[in-house]
Protein backbone atom coordinates (compact mmCIF):
# COMPACT_ATOMS: atom_id res chain seq x y z
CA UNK A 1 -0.47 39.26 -20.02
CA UNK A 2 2.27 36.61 -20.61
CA UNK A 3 2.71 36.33 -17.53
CA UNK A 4 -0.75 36.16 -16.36
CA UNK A 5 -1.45 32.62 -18.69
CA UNK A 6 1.70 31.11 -17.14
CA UNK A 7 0.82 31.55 -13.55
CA UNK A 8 -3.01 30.31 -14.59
CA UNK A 9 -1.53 27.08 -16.32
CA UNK A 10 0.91 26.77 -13.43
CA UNK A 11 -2.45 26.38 -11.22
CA UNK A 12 -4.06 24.60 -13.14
CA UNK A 13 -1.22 22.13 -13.63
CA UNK A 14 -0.75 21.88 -9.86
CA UNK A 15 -4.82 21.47 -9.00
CA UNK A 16 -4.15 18.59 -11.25
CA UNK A 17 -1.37 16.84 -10.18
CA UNK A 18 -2.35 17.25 -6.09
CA UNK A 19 -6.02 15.44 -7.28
CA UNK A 20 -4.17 12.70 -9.17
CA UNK A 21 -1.52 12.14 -6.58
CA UNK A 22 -4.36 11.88 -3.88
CA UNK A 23 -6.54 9.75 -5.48
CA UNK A 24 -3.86 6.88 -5.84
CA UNK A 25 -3.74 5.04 -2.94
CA UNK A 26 -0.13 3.73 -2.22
CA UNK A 27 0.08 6.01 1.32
CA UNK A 28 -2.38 6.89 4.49
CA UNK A 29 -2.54 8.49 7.75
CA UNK A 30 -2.69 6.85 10.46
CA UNK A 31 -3.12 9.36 13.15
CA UNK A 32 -0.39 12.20 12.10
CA UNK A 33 1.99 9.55 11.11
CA UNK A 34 2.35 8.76 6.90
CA UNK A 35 2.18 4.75 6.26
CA UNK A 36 3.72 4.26 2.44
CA UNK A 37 4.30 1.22 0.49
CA UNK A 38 7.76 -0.15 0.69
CA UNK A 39 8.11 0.73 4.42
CA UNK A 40 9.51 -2.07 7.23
CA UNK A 41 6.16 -4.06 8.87
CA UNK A 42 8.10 -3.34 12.17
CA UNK A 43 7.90 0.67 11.05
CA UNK A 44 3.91 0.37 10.34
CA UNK A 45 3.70 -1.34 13.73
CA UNK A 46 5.59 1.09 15.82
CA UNK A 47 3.20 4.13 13.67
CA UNK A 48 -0.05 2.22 13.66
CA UNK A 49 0.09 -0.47 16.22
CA UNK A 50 -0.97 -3.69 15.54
CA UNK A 51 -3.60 -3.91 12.83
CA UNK A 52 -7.32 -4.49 13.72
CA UNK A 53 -7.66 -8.01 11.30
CA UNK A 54 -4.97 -10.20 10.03
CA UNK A 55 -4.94 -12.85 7.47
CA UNK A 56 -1.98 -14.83 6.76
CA UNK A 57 -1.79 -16.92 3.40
CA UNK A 58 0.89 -19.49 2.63
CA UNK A 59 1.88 -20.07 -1.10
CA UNK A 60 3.44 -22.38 -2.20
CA UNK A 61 6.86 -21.76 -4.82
CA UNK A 62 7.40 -24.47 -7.37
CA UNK A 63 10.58 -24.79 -9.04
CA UNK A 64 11.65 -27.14 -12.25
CA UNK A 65 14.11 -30.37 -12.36
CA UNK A 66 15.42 -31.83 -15.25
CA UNK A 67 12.64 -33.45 -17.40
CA UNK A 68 10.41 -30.72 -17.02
CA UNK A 69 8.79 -32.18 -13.17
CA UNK A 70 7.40 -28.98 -11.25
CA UNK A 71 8.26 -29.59 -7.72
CA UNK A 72 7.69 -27.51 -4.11
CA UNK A 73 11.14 -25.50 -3.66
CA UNK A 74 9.01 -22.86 -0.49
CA UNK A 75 6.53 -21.13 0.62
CA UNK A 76 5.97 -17.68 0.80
CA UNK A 77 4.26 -15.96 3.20
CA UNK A 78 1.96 -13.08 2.52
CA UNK A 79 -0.17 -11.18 5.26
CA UNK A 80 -3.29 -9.09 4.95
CA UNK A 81 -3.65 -6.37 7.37
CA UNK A 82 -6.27 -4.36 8.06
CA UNK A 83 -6.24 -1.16 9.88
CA UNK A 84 -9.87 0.41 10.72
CA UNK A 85 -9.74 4.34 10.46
CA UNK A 86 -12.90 5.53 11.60
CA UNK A 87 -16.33 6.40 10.79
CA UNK A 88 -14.95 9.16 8.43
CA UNK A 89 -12.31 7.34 6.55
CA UNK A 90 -12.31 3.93 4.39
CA UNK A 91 -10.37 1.06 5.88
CA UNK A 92 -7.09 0.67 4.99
CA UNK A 93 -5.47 -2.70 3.97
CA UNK A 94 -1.45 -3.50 3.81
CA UNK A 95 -0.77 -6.78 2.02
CA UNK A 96 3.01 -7.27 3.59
CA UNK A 97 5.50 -10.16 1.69
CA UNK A 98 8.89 -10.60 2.76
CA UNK A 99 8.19 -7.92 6.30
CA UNK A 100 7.29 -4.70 4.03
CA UNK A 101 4.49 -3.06 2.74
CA UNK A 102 3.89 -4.05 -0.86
CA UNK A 103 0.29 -2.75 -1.79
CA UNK A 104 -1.73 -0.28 0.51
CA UNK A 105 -5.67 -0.18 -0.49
CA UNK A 106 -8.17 1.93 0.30
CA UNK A 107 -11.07 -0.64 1.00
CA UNK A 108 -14.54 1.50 -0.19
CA UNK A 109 -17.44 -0.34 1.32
């Protein structure tokens, strides 16, 4: 009987887990190939190919002198890209900073 509850909360527990792990959306397929967050741009290329839409945005990166004046020390660059999945899955988008994946979304329509 013991035994019984354990293996039923050990099912339950993994149901669970595998529905909250797939509803986060830090990963997707592309193909058979696994894009994460934190992987190379160069890596998502070579898995993916290029991406279907790109947006590049510059920002700028303000620094401070003595006296308290803000002034322009860079820019950084951060790029949007947007990889179209098919008619059956949502779009993905990979917002890349510094040539690696830093946020995957799933973009519902």
């Amino acid at each position: 009987m013991i035994v019984r509850c354990v293996v039923a909360a050990y099912v339950v527990a993994s149901v669970l887990l595998s529905q909250s792990a797939a509803a986060q959306p830090d990963a997707f397929w592309c193909g058979s190939r696994l894009i994460r967050e934190r992987m190379a741009a160069a890596d998502i290329i070579r898995r993916c190919g290029e991406p279907d839409a790109m947006r590049v945005v510059e920002e700028p990166i303000y620094g401070t002198r003595r006296g308290g004046r803000r002034v322009k020390v860079g820019v950084r660059i951060t790029e949007y890209w947007t990889y179209d999945r098919g008619t059956s899955r949502f779009p993905a988008r990979v917002t890349i900073r510094d040539d690696v994946a830093e946020l995957i979304e799933l973009l519902r329509q």
